[in-house]
C-alpha atoms as a PDB file:
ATOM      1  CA  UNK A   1       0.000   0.000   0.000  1.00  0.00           C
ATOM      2  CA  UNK A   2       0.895   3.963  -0.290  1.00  0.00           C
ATOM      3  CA  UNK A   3       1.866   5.833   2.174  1.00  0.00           C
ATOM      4  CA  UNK A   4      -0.857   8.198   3.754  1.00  0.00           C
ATOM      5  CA  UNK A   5      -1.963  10.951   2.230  1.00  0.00           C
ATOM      6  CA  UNK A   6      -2.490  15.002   3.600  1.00  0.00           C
ATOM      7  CA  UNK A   7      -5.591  15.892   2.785  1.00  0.00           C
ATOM      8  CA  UNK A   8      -6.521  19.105   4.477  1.00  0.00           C
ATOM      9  CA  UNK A   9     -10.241  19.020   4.499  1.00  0.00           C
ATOM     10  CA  UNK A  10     -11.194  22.708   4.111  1.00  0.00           C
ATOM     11  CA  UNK A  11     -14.288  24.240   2.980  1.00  0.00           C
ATOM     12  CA  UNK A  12     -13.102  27.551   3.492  1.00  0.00           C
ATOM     13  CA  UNK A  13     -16.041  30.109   3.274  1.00  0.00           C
ATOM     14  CA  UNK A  14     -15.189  34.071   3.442  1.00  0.00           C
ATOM     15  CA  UNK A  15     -18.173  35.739   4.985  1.00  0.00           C
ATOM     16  CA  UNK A  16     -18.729  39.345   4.589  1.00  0.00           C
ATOM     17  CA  UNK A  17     -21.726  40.508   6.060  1.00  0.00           C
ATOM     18  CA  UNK A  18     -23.874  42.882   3.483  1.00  0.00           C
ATOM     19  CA  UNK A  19     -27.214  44.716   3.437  1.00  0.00           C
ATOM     20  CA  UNK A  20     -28.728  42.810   1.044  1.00  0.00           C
ATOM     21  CA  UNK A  21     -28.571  39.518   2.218  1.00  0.00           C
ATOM     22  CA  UNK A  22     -25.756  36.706   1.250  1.00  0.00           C
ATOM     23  CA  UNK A  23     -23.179  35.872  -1.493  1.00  0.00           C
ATOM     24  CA  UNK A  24     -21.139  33.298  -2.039  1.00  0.00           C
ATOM     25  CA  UNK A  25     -18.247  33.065  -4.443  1.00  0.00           C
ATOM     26  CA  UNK A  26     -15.891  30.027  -4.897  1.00  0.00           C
ATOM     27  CA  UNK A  27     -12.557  29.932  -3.515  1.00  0.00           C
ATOM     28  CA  UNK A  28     -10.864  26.724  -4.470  1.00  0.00           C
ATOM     29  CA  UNK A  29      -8.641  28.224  -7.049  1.00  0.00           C
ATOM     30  CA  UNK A  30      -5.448  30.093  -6.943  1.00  0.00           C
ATOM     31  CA  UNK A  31      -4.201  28.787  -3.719  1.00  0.00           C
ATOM     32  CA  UNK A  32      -0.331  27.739  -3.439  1.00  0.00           C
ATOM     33  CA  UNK A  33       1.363  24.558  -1.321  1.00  0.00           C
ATOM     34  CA  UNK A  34       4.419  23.260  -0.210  1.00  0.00           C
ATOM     35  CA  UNK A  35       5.508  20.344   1.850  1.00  0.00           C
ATOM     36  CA  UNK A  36       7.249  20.437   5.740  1.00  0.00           C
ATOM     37  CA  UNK A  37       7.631  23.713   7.552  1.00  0.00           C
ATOM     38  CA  UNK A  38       8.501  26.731   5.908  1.00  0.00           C
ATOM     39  CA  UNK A  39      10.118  29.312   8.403  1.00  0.00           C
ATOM     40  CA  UNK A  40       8.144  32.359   7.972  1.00  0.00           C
ATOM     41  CA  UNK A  41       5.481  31.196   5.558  1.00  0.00           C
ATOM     42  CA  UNK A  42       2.829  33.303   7.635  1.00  0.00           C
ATOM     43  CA  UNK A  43       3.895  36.376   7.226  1.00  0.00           C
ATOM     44  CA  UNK A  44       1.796  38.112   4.125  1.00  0.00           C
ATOM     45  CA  UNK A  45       5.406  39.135   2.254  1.00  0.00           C
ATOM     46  CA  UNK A  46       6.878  35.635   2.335  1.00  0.00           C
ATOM     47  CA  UNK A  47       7.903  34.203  -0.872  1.00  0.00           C
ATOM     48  CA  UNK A  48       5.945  31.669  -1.821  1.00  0.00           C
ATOM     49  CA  UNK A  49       6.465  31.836  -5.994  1.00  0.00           C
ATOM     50  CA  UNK A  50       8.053  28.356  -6.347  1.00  0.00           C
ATOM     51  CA  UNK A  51       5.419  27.101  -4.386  1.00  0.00           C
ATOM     52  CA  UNK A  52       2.760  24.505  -6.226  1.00  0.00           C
ATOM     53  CA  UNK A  53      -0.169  26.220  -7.609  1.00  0.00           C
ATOM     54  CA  UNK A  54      -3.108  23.942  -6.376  1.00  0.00           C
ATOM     55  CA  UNK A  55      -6.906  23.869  -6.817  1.00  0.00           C
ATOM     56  CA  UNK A  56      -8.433  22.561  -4.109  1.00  0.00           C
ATOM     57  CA  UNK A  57      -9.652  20.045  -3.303  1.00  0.00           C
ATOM     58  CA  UNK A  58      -6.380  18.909  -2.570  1.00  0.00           C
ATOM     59  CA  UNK A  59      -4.475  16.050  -1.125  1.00  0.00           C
ATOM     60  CA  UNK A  60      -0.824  16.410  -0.478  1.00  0.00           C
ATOM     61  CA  UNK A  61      -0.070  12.679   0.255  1.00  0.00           C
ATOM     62  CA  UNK A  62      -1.101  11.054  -2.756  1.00  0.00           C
ATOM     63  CA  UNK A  63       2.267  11.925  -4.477  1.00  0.00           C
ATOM     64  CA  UNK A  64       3.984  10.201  -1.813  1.00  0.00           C
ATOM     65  CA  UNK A  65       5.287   6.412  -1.500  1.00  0.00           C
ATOM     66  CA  UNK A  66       3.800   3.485   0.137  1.00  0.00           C
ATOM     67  CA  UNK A  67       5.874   3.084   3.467  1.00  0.00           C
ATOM     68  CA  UNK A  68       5.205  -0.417   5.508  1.00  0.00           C
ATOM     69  CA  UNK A  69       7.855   1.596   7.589  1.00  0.00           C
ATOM     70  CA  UNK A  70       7.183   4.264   8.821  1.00  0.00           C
ATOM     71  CA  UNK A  71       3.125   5.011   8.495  1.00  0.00           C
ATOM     72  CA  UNK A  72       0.251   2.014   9.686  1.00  0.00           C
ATOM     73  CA  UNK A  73      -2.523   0.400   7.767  1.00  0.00           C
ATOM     74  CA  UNK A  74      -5.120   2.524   8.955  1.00  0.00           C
ATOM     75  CA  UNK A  75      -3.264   5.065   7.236  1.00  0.00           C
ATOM     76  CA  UNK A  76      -3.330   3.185   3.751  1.00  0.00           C
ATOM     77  CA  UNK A  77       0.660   2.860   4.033  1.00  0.00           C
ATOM     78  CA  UNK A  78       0.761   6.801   3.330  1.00  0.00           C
ATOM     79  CA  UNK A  79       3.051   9.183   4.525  1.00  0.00           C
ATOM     80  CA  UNK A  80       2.509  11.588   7.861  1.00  0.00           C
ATOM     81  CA  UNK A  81       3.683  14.955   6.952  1.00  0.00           C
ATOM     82  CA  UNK A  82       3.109  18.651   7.278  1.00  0.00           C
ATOM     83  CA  UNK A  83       3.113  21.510   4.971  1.00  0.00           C
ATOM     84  CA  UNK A  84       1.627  24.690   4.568  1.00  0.00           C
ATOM     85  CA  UNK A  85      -1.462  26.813   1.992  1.00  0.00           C
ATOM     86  CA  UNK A  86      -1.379  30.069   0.879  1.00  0.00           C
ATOM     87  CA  UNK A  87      -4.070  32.059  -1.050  1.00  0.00           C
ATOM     88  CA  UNK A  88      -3.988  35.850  -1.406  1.00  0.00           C
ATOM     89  CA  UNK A  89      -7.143  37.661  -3.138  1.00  0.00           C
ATOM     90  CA  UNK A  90      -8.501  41.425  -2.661  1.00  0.00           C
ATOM     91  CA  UNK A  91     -11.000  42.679  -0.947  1.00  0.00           C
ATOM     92  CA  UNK A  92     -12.912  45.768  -2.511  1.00  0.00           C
ATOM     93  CA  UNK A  93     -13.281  48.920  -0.490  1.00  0.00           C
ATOM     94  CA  UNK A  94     -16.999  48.506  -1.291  1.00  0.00           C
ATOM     95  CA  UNK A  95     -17.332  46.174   1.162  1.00  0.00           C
ATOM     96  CA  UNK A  96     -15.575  48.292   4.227  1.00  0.00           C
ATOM     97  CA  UNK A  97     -18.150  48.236   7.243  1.00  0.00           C
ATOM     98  CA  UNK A  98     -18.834  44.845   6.851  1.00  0.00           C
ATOM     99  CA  UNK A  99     -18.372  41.780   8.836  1.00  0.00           C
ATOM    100  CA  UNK A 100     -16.097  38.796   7.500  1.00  0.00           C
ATOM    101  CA  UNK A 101     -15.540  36.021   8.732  1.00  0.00           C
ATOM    102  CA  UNK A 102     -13.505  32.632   7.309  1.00  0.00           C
ATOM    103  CA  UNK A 103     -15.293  29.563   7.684  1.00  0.00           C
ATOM    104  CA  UNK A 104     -13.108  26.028   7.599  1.00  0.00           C
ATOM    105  CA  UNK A 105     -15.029  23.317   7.295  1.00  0.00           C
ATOM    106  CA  UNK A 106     -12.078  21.119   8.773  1.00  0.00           C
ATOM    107  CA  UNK A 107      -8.340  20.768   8.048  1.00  0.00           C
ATOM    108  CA  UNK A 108      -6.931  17.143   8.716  1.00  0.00           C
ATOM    109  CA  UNK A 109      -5.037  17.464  11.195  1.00  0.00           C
ATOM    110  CA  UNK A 110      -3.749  20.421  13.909  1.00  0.00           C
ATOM    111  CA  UNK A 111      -3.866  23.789  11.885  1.00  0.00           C
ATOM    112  CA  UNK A 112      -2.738  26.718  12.659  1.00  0.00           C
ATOM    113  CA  UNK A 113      -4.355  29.918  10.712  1.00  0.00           C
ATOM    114  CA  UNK A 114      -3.053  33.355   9.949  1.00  0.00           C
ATOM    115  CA  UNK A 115      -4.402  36.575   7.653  1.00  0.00           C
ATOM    116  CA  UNK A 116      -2.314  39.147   7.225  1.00  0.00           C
ATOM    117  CA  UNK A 117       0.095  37.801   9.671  1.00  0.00           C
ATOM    118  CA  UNK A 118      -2.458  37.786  12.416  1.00  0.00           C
ATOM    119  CA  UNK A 119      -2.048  34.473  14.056  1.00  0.00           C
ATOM    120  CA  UNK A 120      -6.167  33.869  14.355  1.00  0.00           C
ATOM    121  CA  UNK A 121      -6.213  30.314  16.172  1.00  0.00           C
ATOM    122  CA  UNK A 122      -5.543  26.461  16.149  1.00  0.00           C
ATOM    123  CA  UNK A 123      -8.242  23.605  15.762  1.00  0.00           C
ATOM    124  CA  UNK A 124      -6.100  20.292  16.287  1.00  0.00           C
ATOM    125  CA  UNK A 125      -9.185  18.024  15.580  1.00  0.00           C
ATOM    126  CA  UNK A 126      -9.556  17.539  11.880  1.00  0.00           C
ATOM    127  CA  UNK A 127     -12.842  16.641  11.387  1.00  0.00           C
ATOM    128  CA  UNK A 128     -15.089  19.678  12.981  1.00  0.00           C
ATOM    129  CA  UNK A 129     -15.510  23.243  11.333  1.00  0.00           C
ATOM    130  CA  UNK A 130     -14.406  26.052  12.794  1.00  0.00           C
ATOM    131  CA  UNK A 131     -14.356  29.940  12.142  1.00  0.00           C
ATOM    132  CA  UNK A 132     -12.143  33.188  12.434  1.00  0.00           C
ATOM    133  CA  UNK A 133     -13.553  37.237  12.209  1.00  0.00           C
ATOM    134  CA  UNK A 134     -11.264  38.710   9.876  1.00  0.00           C
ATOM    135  CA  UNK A 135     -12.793  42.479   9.653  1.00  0.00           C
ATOM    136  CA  UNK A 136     -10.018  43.739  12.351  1.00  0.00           C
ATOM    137  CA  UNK A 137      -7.384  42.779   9.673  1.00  0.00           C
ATOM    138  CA  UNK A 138      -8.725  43.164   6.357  1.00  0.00           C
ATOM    139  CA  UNK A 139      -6.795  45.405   4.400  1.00  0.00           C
ATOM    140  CA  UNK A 140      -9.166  46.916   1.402  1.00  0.00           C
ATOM    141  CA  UNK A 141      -8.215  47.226  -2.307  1.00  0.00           C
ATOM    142  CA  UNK A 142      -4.893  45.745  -1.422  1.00  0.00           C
ATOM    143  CA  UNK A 143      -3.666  42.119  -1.174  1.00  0.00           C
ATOM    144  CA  UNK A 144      -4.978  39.979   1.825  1.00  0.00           C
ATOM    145  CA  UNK A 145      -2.740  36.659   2.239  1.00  0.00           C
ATOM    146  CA  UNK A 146      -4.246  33.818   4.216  1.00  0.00           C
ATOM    147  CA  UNK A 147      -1.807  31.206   5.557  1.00  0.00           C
ATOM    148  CA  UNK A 148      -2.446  27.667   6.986  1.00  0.00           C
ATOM    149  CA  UNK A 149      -0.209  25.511   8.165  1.00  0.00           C
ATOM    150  CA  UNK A 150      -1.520  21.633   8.930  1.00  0.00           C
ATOM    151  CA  UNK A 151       0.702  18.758  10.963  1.00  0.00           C
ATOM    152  CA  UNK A 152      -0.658  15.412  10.468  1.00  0.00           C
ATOM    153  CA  UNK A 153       3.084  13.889  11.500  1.00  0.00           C
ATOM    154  CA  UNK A 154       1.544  11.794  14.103  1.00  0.00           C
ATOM    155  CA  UNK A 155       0.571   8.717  13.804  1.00  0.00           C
ATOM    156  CA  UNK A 156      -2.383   6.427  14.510  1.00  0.00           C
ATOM    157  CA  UNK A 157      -4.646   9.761  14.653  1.00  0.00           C
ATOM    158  CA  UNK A 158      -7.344   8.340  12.005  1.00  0.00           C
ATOM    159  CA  UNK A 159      -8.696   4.982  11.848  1.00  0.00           C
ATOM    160  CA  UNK A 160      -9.004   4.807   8.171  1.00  0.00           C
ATOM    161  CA  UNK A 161      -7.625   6.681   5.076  1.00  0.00           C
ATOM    162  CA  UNK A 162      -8.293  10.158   5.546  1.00  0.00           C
ATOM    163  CA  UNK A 163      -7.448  12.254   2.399  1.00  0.00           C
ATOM    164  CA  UNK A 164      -6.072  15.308   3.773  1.00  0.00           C
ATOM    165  CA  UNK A 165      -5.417  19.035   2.935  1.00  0.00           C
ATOM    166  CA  UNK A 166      -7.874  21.104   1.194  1.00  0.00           C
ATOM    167  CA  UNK A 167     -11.095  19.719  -0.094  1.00  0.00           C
ATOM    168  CA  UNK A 168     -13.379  22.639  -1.166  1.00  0.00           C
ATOM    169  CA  UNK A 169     -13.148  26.662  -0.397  1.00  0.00           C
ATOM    170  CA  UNK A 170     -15.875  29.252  -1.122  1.00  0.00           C
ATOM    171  CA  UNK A 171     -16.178  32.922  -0.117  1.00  0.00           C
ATOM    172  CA  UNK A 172     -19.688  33.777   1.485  1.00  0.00           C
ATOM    173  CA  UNK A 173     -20.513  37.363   1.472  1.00  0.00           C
ATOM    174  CA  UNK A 174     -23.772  38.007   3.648  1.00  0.00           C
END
């Protein structure tokens, strides 16, 4: 068998609250990864260019090698790892005075958040949603990064295969 895939399970919705009621916009595409830690990958001016442009869904682990070695069964033989995604979009001005928020459905397994270099939280458990208010750090007709790192280097933390990284992203406007 492989060795166990990353895959971050995000549905990553960007909520900003507006008068009229709610929109949502996709935001699977345009996001960048890159195995193990990267020293400074949160900060919004990091360079991230030779990064791999990625669309997510996306599962980090299935480009790796079956290891009897060093991962379990339960894993599907794939490899534990870490890495980090990266997305940066623009916000319009138009929508200053409104609320926004970033909505993860999960991220498999222990990640860690930032936007705009504002470290916004943790969620270790892969499998529940979670949410961040971004409005204190939004910057407005300028670019907005958004940085997650995941660790899924432990082992025996799923009993089956889990694809990991990030599933499906969508921006919510409301």
């Amino acid at each position: 068998m492989k060795n166990k895939k990353f895959i971050i399970t995000i549905l990553l919705l960007l909520s900003v609250e507006l008068m009229a009621g709610q929109t949502i916009k996709s935001f699977n595409s345009d996001w960048k990864f890159k195995l193990h830690q990267q020293e400074g990958a949160q900060t919004p001016d990091f360079d991230d260019s030779d990064w791999e442009s990625v669309i997510v869904p996306h599962d980090a682990s299935i480009g790796g090698k079956f290891d009897h070695d060093n991962s379990t069964s339960a894993n599907g033989w794939l490899p534990h790892q870490e890495g980090w995604y990266r997305k940066s979009f623009t916000i319009p001005a138009t929508a200053k005075g409104k609320k926004m928020f970033i909505k993860f459905e999960g991220v498999y397994r222990d990640a860690k958040v930032w936007f705009n270099g504002e470290y916004l939280g943790r969620n270790l458990n892969g499998y529940l949603g979670f949410e961040y208010d971004l409005t204190p750090y939004v910057k407005f007709d300028e670019e907005n990064v958004i940085a997650v790192h995941y660790d899924n280097t432990i082992k025996g933390t799923s009993r089956w295969y889990r694809r990991r990284n990030l599933p499906r992203c969508m921006a919510e406007n409301s």
